[in-house]
Protein backbone atom coordinates (compact mmCIF):
# COMPACT_ATOMS: atom_id res chain seq x y z
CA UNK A 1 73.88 29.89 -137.92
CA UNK A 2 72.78 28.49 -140.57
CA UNK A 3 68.96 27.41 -141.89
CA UNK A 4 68.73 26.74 -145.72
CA UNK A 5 64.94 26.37 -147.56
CA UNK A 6 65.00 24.02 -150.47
CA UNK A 7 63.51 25.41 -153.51
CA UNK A 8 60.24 23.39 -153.03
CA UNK A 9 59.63 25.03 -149.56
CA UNK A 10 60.47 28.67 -150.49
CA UNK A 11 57.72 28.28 -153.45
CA UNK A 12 55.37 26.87 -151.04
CA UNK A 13 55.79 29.65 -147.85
CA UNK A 14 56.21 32.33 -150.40
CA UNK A 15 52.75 31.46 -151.55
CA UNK A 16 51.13 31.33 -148.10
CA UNK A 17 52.86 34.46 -147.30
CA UNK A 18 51.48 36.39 -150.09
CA UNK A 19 48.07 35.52 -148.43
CA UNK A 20 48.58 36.77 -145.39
CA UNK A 21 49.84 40.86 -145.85
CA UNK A 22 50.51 40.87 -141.82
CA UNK A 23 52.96 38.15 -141.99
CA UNK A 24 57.13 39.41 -142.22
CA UNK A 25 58.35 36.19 -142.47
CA UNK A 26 58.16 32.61 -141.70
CA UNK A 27 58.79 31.36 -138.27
CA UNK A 28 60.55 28.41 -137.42
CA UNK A 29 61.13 26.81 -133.72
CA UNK A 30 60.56 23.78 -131.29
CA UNK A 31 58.51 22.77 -128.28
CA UNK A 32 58.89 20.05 -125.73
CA UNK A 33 56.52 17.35 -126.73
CA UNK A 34 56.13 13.84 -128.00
CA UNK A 35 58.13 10.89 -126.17
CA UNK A 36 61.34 12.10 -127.64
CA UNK A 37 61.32 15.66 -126.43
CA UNK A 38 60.73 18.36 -128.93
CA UNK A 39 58.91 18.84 -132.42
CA UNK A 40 59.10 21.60 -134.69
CA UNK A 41 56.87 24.52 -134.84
CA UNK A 42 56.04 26.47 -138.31
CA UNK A 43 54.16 29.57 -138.11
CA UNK A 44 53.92 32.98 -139.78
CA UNK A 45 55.91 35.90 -138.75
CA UNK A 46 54.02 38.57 -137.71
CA UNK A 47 56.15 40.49 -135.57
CA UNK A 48 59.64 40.03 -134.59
CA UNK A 49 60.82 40.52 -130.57
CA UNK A 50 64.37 41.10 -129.14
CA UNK A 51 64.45 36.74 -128.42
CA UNK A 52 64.26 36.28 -131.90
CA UNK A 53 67.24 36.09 -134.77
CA UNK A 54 66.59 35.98 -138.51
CA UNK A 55 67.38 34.51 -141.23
CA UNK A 56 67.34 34.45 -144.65
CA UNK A 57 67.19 31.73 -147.74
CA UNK A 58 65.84 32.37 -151.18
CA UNK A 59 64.69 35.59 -150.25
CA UNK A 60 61.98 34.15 -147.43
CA UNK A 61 62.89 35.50 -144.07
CA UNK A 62 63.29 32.74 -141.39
CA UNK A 63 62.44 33.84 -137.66
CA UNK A 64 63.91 32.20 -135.17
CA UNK A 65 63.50 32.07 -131.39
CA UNK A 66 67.27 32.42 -129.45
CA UNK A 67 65.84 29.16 -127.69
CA UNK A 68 65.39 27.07 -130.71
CA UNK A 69 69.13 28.24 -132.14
CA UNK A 70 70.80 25.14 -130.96
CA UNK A 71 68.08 22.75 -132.13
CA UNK A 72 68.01 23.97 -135.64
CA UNK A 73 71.69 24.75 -136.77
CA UNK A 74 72.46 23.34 -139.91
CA UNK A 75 68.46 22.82 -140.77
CA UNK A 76 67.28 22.19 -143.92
CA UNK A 77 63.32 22.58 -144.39
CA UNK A 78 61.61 20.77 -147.63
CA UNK A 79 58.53 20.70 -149.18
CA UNK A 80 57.18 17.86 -150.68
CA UNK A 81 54.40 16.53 -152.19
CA UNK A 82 53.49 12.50 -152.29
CA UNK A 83 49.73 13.24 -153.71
CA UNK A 84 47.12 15.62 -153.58
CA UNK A 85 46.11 14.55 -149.96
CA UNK A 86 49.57 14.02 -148.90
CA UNK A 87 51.84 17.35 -148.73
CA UNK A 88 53.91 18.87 -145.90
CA UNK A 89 57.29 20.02 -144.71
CA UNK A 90 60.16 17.68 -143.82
CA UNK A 91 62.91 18.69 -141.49
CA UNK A 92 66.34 17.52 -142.26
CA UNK A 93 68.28 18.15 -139.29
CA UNK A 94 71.87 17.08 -138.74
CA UNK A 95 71.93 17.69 -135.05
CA UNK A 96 68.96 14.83 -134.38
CA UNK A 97 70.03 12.01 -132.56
CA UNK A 98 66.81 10.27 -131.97
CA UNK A 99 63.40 10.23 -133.34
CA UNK A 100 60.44 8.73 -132.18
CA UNK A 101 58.63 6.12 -133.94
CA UNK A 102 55.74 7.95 -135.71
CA UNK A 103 57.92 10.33 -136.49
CA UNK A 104 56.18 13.35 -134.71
CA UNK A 105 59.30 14.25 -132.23
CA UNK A 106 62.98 14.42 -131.77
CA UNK A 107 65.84 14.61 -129.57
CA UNK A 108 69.10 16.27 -129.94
C-alpha cells in the first residue's frame, strides 16, 4: 500500500497538526456521495482503531480506514495554493476512472 504526501502537503498538515496536541496523525478516507460515488475525507487523527492501517510519508502519519484501502492505493495528496482565497488539497489518484463534473466526487 502505498500513499505518498508531496512536500507542499506535509508542510501544510504538519502545521495544522502542531495545533491540535490530541491529533496522532492525519486521516485520510472516502464516503459515498456526489453523482459519481465517493469523495475523499481529510480529518485529524485522534485515535487509531483495529479497522484502521497507517501510513507514513515525510514523517506525517497517514490513517487509513481498511475500507478506503482499495480506493486510495497509489494516492498522492498535494497542497496547493492558487491565491490567498484559493488553497486546498488535490488528490491524484491513479485508480479513478471517472469524475464528476464539478469535480467534488469519483468513481473507481
Amino acid at each position: 500500500m502505498s500513499i505518498q504526501l508531496t512536500e507542499s502537503a506535509a508542510k501544510h498538515i504538519s502545521k495544522e497538526l502542531s495545533k491540535k496536541p490530541e491529533a496522532l496523525g492525519f486521516r485520510l478516507g472516502t464516503k459515498k456521495a456526489g453523482c459519481t460515488g465517493f469523495s475523499y475525507v481529510v480529518d485529524y487523527a485522534t485515535e487509531i482503531t483495529d479497522n484502521d492501517e497507517v501510513f507514513e510519508s515525510r514523517g506525517i502519519k497517514i490513517v487509513v480506514d481498511r475500507d478506503s484501502l482499495p480506493m486510495l492505493e497509489g494516492l498522492e495528496v498535494d497542497f496547493v495554493t492558487t491565491n490567498l482565497l484559493n488553497q486546498g488539497f488535490e488528490f491524484h489518484n491513479p485508480n479513478v476512472k471517472e469524475t464528476c463534473g464539478c469535480g467534488e466526487s469519483f468513481n473507481v
